[in-house]
Protein backbone atom coordinates (compact mmCIF):
# COMPACT_ATOMS: atom_id res chain seq x y z
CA UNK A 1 -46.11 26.52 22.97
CA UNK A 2 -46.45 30.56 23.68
CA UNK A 3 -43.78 29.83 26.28
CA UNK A 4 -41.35 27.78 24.31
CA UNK A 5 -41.40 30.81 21.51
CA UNK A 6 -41.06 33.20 24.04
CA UNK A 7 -37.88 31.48 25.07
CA UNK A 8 -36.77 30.78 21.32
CA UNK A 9 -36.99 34.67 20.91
CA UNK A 10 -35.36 35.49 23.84
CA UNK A 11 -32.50 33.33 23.02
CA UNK A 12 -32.07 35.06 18.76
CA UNK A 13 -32.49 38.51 20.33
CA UNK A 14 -29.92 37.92 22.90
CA UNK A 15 -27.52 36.59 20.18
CA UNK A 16 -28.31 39.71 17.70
CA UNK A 17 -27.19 41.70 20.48
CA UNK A 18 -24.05 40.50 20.99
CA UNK A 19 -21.88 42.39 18.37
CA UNK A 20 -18.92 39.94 18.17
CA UNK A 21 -21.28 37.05 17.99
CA UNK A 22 -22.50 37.47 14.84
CA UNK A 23 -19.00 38.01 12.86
CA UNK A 24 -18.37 34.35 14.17
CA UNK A 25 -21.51 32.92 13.19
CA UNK A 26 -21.93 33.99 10.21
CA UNK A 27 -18.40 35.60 8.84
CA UNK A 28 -16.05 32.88 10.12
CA UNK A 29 -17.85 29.83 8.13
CA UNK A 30 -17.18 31.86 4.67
CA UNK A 31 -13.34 32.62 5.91
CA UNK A 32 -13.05 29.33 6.78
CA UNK A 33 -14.40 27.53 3.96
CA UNK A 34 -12.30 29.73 1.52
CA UNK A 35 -9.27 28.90 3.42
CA UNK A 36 -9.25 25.44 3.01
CA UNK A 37 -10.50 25.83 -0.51
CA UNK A 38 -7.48 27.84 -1.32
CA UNK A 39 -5.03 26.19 0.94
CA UNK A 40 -5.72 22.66 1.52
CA UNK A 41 -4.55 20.93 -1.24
CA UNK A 42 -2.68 18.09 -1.86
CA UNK A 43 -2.81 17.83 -5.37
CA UNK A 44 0.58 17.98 -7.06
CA UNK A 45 1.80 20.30 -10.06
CA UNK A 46 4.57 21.99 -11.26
CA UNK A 47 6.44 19.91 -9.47
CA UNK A 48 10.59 21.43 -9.37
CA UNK A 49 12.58 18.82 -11.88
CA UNK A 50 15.78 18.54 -12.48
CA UNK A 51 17.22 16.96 -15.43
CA UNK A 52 20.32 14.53 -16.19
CA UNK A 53 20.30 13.76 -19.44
CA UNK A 54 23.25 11.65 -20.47
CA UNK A 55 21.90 10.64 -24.11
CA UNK A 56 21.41 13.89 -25.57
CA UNK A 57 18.86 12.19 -28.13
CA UNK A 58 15.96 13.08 -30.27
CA UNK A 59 14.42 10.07 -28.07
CA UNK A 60 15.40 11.60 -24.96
CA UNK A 61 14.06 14.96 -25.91
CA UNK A 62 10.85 13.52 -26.36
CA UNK A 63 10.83 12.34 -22.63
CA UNK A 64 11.73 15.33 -21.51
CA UNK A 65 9.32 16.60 -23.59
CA UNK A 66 6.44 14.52 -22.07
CA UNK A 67 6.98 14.93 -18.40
CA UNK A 68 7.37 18.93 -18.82
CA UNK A 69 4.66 18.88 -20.84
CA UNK A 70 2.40 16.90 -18.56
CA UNK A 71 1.87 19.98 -16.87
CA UNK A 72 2.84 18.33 -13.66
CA UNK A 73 6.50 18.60 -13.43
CA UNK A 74 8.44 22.26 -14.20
CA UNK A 75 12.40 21.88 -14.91
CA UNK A 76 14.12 23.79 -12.53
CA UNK A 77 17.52 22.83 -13.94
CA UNK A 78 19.64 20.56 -15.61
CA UNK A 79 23.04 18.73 -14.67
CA UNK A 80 25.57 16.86 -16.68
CA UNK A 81 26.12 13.79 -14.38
CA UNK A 82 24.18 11.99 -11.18
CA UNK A 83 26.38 13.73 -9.03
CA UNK A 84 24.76 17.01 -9.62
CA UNK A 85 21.39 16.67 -8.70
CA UNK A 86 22.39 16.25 -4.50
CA UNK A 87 22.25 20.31 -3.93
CA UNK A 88 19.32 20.54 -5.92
CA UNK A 89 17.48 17.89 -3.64
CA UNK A 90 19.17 18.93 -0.88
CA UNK A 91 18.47 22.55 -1.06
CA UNK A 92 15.05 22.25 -1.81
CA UNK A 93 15.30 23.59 -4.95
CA UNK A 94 14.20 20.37 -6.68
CA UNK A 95 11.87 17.79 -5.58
CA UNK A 96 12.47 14.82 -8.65
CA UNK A 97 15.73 14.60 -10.75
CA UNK A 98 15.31 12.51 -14.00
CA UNK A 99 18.24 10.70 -14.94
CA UNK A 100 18.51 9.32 -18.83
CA UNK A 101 21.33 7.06 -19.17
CA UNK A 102 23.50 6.86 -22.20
CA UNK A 103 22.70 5.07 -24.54
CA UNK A 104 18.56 5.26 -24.14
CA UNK A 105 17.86 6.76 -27.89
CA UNK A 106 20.17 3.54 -29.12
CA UNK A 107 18.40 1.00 -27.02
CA UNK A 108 14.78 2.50 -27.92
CA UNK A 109 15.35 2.38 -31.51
CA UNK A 110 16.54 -1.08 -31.24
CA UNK A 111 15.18 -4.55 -29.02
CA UNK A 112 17.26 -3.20 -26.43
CA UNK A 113 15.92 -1.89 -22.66
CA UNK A 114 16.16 1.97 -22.44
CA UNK A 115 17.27 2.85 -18.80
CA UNK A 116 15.47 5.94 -16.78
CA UNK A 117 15.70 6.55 -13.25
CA UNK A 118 14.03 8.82 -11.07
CA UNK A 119 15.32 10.34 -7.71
CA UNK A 120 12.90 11.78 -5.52
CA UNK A 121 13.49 13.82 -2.38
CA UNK A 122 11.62 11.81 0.23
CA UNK A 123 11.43 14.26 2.74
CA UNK A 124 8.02 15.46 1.91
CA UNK A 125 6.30 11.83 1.43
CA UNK A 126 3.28 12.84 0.65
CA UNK A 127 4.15 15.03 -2.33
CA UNK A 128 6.90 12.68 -3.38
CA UNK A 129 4.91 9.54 -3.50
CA UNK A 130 2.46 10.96 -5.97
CA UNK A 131 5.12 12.95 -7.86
CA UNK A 132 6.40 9.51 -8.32
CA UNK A 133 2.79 8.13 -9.48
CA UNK A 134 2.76 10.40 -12.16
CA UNK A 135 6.40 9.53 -13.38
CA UNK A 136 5.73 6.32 -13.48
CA UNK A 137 2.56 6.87 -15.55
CA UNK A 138 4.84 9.10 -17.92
CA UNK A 139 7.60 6.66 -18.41
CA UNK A 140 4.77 3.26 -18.72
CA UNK A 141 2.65 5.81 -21.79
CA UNK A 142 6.11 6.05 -23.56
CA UNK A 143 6.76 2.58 -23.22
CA UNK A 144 3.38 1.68 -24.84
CA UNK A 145 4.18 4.34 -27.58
CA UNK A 146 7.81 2.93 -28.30
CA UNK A 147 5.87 -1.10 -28.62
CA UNK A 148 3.15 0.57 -31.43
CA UNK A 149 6.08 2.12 -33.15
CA UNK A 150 7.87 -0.69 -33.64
CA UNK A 151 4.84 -2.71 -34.18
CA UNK A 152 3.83 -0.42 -36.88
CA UNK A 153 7.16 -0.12 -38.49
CA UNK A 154 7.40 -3.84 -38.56
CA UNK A 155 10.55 -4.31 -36.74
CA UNK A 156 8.30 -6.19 -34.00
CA UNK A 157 7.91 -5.91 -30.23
CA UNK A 158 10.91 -6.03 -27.94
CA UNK A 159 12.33 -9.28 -27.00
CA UNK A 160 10.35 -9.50 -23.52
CA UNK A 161 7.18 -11.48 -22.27
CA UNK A 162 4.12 -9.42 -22.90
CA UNK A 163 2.34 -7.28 -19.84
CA UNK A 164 -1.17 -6.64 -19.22
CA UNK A 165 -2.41 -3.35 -19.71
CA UNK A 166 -4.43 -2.01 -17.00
CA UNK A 167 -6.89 0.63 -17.88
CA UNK A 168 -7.70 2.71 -14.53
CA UNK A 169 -11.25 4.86 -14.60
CA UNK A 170 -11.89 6.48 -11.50
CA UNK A 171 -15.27 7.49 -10.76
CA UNK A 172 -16.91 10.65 -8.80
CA UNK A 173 -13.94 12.28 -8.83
CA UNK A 174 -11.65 11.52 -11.90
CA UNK A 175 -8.93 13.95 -11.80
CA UNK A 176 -8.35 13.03 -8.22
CA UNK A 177 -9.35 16.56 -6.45
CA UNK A 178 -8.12 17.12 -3.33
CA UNK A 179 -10.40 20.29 -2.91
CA UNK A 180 -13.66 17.76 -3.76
CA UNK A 181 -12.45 15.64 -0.57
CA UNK A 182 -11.67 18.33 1.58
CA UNK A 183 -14.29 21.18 0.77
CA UNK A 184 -17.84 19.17 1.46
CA UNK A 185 -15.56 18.10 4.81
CA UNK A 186 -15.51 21.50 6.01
CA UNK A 187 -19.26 21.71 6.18
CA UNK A 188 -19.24 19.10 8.79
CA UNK A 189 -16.29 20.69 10.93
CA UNK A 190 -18.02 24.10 10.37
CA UNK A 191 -21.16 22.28 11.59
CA UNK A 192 -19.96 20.49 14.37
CA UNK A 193 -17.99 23.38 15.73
CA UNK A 194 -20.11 26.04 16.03
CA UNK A 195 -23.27 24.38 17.16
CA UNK A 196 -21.25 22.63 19.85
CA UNK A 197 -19.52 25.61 21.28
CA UNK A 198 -22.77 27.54 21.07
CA UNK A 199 -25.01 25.07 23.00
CA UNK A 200 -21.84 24.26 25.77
CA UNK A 201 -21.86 27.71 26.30
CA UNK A 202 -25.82 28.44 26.23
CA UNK A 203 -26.17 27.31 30.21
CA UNK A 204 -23.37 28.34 31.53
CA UNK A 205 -23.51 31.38 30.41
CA UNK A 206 -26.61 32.11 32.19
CA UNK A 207 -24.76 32.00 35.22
CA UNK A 208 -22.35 33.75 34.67
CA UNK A 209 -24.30 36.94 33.55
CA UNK A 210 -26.63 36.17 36.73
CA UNK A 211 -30.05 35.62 34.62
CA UNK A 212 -30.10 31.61 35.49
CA UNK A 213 -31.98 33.39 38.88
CA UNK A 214 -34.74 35.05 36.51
CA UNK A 215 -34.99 31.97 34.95
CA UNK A 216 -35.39 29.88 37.95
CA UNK A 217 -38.47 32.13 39.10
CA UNK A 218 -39.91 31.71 35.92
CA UNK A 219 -43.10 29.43 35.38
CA UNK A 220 -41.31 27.53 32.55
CA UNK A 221 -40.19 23.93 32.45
CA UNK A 222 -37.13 22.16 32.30
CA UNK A 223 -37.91 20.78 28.32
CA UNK A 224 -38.95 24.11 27.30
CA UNK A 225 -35.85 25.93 28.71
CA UNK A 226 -33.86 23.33 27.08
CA UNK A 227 -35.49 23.10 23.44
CA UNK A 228 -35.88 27.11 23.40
CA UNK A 229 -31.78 27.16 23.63
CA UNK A 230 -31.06 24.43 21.44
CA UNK A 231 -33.50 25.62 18.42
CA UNK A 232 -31.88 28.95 17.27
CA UNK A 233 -28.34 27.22 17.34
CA UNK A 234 -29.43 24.64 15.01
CA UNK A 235 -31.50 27.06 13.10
CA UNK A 236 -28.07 29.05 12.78
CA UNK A 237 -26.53 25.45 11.24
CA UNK A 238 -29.09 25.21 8.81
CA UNK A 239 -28.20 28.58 7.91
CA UNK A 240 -24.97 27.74 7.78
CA UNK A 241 -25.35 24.56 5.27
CA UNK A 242 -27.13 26.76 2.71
CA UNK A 243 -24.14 29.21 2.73
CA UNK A 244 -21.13 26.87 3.16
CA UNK A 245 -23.04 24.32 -0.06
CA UNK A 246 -23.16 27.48 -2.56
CA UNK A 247 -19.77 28.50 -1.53
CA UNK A 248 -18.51 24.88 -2.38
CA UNK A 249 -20.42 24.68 -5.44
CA UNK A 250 -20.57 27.66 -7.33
CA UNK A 251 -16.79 29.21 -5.80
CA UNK A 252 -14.81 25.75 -5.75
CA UNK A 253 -16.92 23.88 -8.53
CA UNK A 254 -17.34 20.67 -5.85
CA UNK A 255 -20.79 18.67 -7.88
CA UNK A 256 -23.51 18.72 -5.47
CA UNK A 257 -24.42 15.43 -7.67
CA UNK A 258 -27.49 14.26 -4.69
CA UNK A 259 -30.75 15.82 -3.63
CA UNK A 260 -29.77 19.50 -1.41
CA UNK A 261 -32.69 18.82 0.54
CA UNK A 262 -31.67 15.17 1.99
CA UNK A 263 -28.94 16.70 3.10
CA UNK A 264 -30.37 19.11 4.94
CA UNK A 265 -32.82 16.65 6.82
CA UNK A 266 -30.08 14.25 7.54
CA UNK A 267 -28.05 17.21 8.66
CA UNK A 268 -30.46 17.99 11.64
CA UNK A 269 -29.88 14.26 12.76
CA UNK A 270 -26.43 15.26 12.89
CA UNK A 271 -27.01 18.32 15.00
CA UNK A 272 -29.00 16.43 17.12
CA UNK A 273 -25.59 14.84 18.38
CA UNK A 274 -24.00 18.06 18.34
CA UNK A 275 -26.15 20.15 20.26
CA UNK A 276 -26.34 17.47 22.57
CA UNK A 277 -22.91 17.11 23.22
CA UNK A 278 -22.32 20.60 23.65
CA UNK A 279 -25.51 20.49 26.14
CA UNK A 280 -24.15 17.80 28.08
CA UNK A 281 -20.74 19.95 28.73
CA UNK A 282 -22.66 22.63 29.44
CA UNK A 283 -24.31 20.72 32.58
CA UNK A 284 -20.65 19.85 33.80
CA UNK A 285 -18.89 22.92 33.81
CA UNK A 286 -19.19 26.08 35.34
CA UNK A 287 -17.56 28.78 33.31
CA UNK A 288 -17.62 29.27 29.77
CA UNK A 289 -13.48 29.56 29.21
CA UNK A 290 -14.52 25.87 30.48
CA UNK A 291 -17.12 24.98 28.50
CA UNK A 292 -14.97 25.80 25.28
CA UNK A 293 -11.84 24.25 26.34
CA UNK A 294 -13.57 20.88 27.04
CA UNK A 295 -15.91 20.74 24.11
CA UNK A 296 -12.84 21.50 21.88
CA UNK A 297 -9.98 19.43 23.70
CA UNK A 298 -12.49 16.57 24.53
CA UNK A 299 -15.11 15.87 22.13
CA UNK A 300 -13.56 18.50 19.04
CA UNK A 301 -10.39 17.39 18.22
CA UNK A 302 -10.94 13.49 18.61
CA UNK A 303 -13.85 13.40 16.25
CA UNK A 304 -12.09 15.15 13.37
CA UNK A 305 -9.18 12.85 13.68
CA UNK A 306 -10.62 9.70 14.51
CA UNK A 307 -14.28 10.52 11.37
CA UNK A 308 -12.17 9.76 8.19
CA UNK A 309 -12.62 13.61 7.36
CA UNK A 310 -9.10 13.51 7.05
CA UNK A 311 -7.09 10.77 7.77
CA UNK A 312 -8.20 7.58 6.44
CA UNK A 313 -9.76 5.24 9.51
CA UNK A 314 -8.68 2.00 7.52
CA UNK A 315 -5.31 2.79 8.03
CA UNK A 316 -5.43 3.32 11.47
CA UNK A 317 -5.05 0.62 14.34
CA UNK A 318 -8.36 -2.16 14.48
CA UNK A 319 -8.54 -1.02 17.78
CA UNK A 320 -9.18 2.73 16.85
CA UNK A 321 -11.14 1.50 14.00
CA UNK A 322 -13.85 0.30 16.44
CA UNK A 323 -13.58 3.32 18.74
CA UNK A 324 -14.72 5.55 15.31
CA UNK A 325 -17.97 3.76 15.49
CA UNK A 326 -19.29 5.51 18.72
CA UNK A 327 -18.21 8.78 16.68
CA UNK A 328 -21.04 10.87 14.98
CA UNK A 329 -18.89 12.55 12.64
CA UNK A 330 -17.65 9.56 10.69
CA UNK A 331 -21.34 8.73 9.29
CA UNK A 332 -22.43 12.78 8.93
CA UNK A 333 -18.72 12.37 6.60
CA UNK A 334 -19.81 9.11 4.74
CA UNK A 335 -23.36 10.88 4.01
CA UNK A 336 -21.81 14.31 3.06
CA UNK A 337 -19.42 13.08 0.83
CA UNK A 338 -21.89 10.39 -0.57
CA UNK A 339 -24.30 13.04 -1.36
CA UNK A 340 -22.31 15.63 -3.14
CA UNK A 341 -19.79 13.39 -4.89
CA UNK A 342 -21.71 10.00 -5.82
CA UNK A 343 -25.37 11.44 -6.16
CA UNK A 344 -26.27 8.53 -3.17
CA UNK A 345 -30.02 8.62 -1.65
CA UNK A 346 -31.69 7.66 1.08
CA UNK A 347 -32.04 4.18 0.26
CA UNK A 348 -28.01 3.65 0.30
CA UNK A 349 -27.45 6.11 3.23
CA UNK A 350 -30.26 5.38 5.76
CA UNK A 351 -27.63 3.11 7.57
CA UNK A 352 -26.04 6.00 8.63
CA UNK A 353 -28.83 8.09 9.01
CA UNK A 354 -30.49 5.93 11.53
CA UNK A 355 -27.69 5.49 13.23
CA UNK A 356 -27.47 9.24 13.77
CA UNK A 357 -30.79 9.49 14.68
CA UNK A 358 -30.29 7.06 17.22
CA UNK A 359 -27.00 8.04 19.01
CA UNK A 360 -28.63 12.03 18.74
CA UNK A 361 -31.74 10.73 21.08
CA UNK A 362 -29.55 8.80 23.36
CA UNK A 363 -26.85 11.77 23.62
CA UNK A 364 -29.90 14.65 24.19
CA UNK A 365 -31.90 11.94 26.96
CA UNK A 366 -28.22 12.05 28.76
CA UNK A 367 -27.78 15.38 28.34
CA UNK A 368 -31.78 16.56 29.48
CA UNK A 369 -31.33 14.14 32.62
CA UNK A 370 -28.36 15.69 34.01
CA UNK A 371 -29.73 19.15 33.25
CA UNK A 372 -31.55 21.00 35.76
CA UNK A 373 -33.30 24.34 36.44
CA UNK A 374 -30.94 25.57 38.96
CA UNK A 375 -27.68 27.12 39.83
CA UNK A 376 -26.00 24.34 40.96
């Protein structure tokens, strides 16, 4: 055990000294974090609105009162016919135009069918499609409020079948957040990123700096040279999860709703996959310009696309969707997300847990039986 701490310090005091190391350990997870707080957003507001309003109504007034008081559209400008609102979309000056037809105060006073029409510029789907949502929500809570007027002025409902009201609650997240999707996903990119560059590198660089020779000489063996380089990198992601969780709670207001401590114990299960991938890259290449390039290009990028940290994996092809189970990331995402947003424990996430447990030993007995003490 003297010699496996022996190697454990050698490894943190080696790190300390390296200058530009420690910026990107420790500086790059907050810069990174508050970038996609910041910046990654998809939720929609102040949307740019143009207005046709060809009624000119106290009725129509309130609509346009609603939607710019909604807080989710702003009115950029307004047009007297349809034909107006093409350089608006066109330009990019306006992303919705709201037409009111003529006639819309008579026909909401009355039985008859007031007509509204929204234009959206689909160019930006994304943007549009929810800008459209919340429209559409707009325009339905009017509806209802034109049926209880008339109901309670006694002139009756409107000459139609009746609908079904549907009463939507969304749980864990009810305004929809983008940041409380995103932010607890950065963790896991932060996570996966750094302690797989740092262990691909950890061989290789050896040789390159000509100490894999001291090493060599050395009466230490092969498990010990290999767990005294993989402990201070995940000691540095623990680190790392106690910064990049206060940062998300207390700076972007993301509930940390489950138990802190779960998550860092199912965490190391997740570094063991990590640091063993970046291991077993680290026994195939020969360089460390190499190490990174295949640890980013190979393993990197695939797992963030293919975990569901971004894009969803049930919309993607069933034969992708099977590929994503062989992925460590997608169930380090499911138990991430599970714990800060629906308060889950162990009993609803040791699926995933076990599972990373397994795939972590299998990965590191790979990685440990291709590695060698030698040059070669």
């Amino acid at each position: 055990m003297y010699v496996l701490f022996r190697i454990i310090v050698k490894e943190l005091l080696q790190l300390r000294q390296d200058r530009r190391m420690l910026p990107v350990l420790f500086v790059s997870p907050v810069i990174q974090i508050l970038v996609f707080g910041f910046a990654v957003n998809t939720d929609v507001a102040d949307v740019p609105l143009v207005l046709v309003d060809q009624d000119r109504t106290a009725a129509s007034r309130e609509l346009v009162r609603r939607f710019i008081g909604s807080g989710y559209f702003e009115l950029v400008g307004v047009e007297d016919g349809i034909g107006g609102i093409d350089d608006w979309l066109v330009t990019g000056e306006a992303q919705l135009a709201l037409v009111i037809a003529a006639g819309y105060g008579k026909a909401s006073a009355s039985e008859g069918t007031p007509a509204v029409q929204v234009v959206a510029d689909g160019s930006d789907s994304t943007s549009s499609t929810l800008a459209l949502g919340y429209a559409t929500a707009i325009v339905r809570s009017e509806e209802a409020g034109l049926v209880a007027r008339r109901l309670a002025t006694g002139e009756g409902a409107p000459a139609a079948p009746g609908r079904i009201e549907l009463l939507s609650r969304v749980w864990y997240n009810p305004d929809l957040l983008s940041r409380w999707f995103y932010v607890p996903a950065v963790l896991a990119m932060i996570l996966m990123i750094m302690t797989m560059l740092l262990s691909a590198m950890a061989v290789v660089r050896e040789k390159e700096i000509g100490t894999m020779e001291q090493l060599i000489v050395t009466p230490i063996r092969s498990w010990q040279l290999l767990v005294g380089k993989l402990f201070p990198f995940g000691l540095i992601g623990s680190v790392q999860v106690f910064v990049v969780s206060a940062i998300a709670v207390w700076g972007f207001g993301v509930p940390l709703r489950g138990s802190f401590w779960l998550l860092l114990a199912l965490t190391m299960l997740f570094l063991l996959n990590t640091l063993g991938l970046g291991l077993l890259v680290s026994t195939v290449v020969r360089t460390q310009q190499q190490a990174m390039m295949t640890a980013a290009f190979v393993f990197m990028v695939p797992m963030i696309y293919l975990s569901g940290l971004i894009f969803p994996i049930e919309n993607m092809p069933r034969g992708i969707q099977l590929f994503t189970y062989v992925i460590p990331l997608r169930y380090y995402a499911n138990i991430i997300r599970g714990i800060f947003l629906r308060g889950s424990g162990l009993g609803v996430l040791w699926p995933e847990a076990v599972t990373l447990a397994a795939m972590g030993v299998g990965i590191l007995a790979v990685a440990s039986l291709r590695f060698r003490k030698r040059i070669d």
